[in-house]
Protein backbone atom coordinates (compact mmCIF):
# COMPACT_ATOMS: atom_id res chain seq x y z
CA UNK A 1 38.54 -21.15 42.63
CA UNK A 2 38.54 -18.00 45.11
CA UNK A 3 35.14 -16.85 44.97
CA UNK A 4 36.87 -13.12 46.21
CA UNK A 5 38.41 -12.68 42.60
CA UNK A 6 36.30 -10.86 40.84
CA UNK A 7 36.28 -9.59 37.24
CA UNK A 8 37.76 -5.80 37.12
CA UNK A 9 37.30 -5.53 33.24
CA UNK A 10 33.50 -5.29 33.72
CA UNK A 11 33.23 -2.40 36.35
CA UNK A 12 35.58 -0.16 35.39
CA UNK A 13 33.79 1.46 32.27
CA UNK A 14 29.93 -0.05 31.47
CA UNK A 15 28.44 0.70 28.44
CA UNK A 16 26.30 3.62 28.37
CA UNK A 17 22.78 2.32 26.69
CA UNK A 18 22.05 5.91 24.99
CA UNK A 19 25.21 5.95 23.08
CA UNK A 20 24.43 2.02 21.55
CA UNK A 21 20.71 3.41 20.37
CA UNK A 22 22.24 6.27 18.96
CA UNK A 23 24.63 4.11 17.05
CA UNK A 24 21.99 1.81 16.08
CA UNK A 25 19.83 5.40 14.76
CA UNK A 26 22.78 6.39 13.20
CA UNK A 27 23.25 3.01 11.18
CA UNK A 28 19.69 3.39 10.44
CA UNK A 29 19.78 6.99 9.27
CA UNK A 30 22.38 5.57 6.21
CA UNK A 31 20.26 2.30 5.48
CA UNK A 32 17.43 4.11 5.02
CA UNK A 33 19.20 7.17 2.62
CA UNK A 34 16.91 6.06 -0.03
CA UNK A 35 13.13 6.35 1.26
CA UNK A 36 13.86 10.63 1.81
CA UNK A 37 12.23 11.16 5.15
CA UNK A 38 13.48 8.31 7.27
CA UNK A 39 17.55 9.34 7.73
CA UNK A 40 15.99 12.33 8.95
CA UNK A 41 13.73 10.69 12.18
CA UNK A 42 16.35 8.18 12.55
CA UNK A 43 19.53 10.86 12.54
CA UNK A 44 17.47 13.30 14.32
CA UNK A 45 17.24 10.58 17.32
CA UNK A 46 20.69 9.22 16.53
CA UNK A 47 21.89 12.88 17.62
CA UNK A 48 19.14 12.75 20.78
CA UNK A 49 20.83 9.92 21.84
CA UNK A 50 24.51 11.20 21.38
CA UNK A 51 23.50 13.67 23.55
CA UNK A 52 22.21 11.90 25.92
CA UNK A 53 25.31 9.51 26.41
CA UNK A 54 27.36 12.64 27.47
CA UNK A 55 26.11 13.18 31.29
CA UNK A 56 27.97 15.04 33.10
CA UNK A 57 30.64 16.69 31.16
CA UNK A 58 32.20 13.41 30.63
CA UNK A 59 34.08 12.57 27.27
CA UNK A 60 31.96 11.32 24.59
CA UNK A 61 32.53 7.16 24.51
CA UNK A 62 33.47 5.85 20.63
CA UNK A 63 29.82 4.04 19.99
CA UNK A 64 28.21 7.25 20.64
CA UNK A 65 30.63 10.02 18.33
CA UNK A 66 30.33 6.66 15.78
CA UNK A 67 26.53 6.80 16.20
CA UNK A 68 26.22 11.32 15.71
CA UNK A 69 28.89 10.79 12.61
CA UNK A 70 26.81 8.33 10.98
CA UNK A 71 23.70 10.06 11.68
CA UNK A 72 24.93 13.18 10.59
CA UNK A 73 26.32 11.35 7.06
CA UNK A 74 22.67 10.02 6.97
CA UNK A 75 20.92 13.14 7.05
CA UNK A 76 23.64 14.88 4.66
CA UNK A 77 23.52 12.79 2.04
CA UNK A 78 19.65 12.11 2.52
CA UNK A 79 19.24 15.72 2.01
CA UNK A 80 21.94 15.83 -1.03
CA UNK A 81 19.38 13.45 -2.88
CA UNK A 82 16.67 14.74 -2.69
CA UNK A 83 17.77 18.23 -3.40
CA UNK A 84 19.60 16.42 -6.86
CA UNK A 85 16.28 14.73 -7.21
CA UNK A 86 14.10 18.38 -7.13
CA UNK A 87 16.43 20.11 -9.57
CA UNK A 88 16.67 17.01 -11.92
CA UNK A 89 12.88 16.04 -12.19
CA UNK A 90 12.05 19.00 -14.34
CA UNK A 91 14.47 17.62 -16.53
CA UNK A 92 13.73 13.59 -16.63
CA UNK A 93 10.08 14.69 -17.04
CA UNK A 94 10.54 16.57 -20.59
CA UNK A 95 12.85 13.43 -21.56
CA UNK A 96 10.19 11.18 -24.02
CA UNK A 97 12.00 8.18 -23.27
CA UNK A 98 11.61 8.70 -19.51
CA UNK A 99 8.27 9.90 -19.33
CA UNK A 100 7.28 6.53 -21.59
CA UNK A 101 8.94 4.41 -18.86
CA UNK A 102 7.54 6.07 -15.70
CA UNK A 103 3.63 5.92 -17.34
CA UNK A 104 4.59 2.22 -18.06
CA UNK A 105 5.90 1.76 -14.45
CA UNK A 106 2.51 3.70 -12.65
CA UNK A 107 0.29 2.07 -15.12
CA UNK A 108 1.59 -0.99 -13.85
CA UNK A 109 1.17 -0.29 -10.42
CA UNK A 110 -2.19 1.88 -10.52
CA UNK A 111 -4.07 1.21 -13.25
CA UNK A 112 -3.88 3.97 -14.45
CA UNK A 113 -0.93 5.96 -16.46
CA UNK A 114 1.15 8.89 -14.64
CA UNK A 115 -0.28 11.17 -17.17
CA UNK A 116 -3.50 10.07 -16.80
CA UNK A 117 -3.20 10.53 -13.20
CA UNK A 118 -2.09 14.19 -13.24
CA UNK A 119 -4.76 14.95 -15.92
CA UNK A 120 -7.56 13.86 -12.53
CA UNK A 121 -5.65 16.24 -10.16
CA UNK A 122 -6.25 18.84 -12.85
CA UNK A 123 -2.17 19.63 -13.42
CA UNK A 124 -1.06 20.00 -16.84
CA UNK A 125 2.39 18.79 -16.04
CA UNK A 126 2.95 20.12 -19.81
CA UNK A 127 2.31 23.71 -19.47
CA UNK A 128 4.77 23.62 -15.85
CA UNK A 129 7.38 22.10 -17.30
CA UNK A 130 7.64 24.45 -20.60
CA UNK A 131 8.00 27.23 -18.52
């Protein structure tokens, strides 16, 4: 074997590390969709990142548009819940089958029901919600 052949599918183009950590952030950003506050650390980064893979005017590679996409999905539709989740709680709260279920469900966890707890913070969740 001719030790002066050498591998020319390796140096031509390496992989740029910023543009595989932001498509790791940006596969984080929409695993995480659920917990609220997460897609937006891990997209913010995942768009850092994208950034940061571009040096030099030079063309964007695929793991690093992949990796701003998906971070930007993961903030978008991170933001989409909980928006739906703020204009629907009002709602779910004056629903007497709901509220039953979510006391149940804190009293399980607390102690204490979710009434009961909002009674100790002094909010009448009653008198907000009827207006």
């Amino acid at each position: 074997m001719d030790s002066n052949n050498q591998n020319t599918y390796y140096s031509a183009d390496k992989e740029n590390p910023f543009a595989s950590a932001s498509l790791i952030m940006g596969v984080l950003a929409i695993l995480t969709i659920v917990t609220g506050i997460l897609p937006f650390f891990f997209g913010g980064l995942g768009i850092l990142f994208a950034t940061l893979a571009r040096r030099r005017k030079k063309p964007l590679v695929n793991s690093a548009f992949i990796g701003l996409v998906t971070s930007v999905i993961g903030m978008f539709l991170s933001f989409a819940i909980l928006c739906i989740t703020i204009v629907q709680l009002p709602e779910m709260l004056k629903d007497p089958v709901y509220r039953e279920q979510l006391n149940a469900t804190y009293e399980s966890m607390s102690g204490i029901t979710f009434d009961e707890m909002l009674e100790q913070s002094g909010i009448d969740l009653d008198s907000w919600l009827n207006k």
